[in-house]
Protein backbone atom coordinates (compact mmCIF):
# COMPACT_ATOMS: atom_id res chain seq x y z
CA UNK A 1 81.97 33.62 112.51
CA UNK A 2 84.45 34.81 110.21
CA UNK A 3 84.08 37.45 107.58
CA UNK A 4 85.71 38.38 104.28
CA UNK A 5 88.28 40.83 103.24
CA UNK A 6 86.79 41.40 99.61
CA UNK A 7 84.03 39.70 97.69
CA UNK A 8 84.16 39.64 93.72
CA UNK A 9 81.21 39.11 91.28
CA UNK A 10 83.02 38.88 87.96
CA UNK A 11 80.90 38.66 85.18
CA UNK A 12 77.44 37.08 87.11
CA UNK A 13 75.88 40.05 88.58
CA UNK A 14 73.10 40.46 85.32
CA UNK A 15 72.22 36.84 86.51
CA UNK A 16 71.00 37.68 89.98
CA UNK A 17 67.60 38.33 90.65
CA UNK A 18 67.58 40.52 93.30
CA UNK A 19 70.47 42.91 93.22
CA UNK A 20 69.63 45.12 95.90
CA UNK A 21 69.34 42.26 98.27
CA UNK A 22 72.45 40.45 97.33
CA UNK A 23 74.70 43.60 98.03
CA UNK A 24 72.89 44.24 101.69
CA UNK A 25 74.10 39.86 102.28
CA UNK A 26 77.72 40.72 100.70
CA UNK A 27 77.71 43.42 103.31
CA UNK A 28 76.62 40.90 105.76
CA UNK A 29 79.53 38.68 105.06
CA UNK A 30 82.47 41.26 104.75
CA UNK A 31 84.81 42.31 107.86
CA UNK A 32 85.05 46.27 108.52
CA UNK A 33 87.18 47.73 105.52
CA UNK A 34 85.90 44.86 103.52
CA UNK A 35 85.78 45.28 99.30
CA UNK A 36 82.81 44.11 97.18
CA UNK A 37 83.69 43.99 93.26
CA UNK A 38 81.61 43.92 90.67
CA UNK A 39 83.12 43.26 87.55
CA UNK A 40 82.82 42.64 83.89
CA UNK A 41 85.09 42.69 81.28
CA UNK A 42 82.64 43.81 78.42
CA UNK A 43 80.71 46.85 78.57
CA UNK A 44 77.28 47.22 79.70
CA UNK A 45 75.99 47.98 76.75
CA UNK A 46 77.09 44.96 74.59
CA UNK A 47 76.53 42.52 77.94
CA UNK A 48 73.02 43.51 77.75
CA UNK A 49 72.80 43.40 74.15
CA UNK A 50 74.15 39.75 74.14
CA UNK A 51 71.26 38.60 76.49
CA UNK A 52 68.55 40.36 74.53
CA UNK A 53 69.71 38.85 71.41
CA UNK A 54 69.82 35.16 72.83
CA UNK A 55 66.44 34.93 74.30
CA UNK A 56 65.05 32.69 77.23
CA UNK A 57 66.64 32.21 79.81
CA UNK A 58 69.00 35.11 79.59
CA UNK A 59 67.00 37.96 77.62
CA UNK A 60 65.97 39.26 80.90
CA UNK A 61 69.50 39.01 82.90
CA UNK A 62 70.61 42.70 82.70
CA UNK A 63 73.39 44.66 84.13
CA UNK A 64 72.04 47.96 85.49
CA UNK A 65 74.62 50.98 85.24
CA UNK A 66 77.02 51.51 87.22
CA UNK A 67 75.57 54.33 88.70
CA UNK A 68 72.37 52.25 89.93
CA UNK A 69 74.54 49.86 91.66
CA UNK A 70 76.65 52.21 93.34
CA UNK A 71 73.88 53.72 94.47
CA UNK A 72 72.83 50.08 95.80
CA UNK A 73 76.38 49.87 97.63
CA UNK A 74 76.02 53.31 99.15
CA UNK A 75 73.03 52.65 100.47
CA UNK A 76 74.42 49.13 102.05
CA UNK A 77 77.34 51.30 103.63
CA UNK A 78 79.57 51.29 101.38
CA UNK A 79 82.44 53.81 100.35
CA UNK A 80 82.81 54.01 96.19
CA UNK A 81 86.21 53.27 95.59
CA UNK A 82 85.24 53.02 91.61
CA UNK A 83 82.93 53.21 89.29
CA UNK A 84 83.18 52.39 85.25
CA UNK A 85 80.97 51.88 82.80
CA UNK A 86 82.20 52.51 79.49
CA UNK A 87 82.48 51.17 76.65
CA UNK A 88 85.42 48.57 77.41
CA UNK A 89 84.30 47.24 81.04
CA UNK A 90 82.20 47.36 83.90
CA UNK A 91 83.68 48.28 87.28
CA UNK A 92 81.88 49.19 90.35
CA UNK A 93 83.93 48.84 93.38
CA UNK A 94 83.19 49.66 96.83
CA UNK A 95 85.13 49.88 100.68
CA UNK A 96 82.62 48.22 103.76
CA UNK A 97 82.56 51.45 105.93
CA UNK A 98 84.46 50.88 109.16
């Protein structure tokens, strides 16, 4: 089966239920080397903000920091490349350990 050189989640990740869980399959599904991006191109802060403030479905849908999800990656083998949260984007990139 073949696998992926780099995976992107660009502005969906709040959406996902399980976010732990959906790193470990991206891992699953990249070659060695392999990139996993997570991406937004709003900060934290005011994505969050946005889905509080609009109610069901969405007021739950949260982006965790950065932090929390590299800490997710790590712990799915990967190498932090980057990691931004500020307050102009959301960047958490990370290199599939070979």
């Amino acid at each position: 089966q073949g696998k992926f050189d780099i995976i992107i989640f660009y502005s969906v990740f709040p959406h996902i239920q399980h976010k732990q869980k959906c790193i470990k399959k991206a891992a699953s599904l990249l070659a060695a080397g392999g990139k996993l991006a997570i991406c937004h191109s709003e900060s934290r802060e005011k994505i969050n903000s946005v889905h509080q403030m609009t109610g069901f479905p969405v007021s739950h849908d949260l982006l965790p920091s950065a932090k929390e999800v590299a800490n997710f990656m790590k712990q799915a083998g990967f190498e932090i490349l980057h990691c931004i949260d500020n307050d102009d984007l959301y960047v958490v990139i990370g290199s599939l350990s070979n």
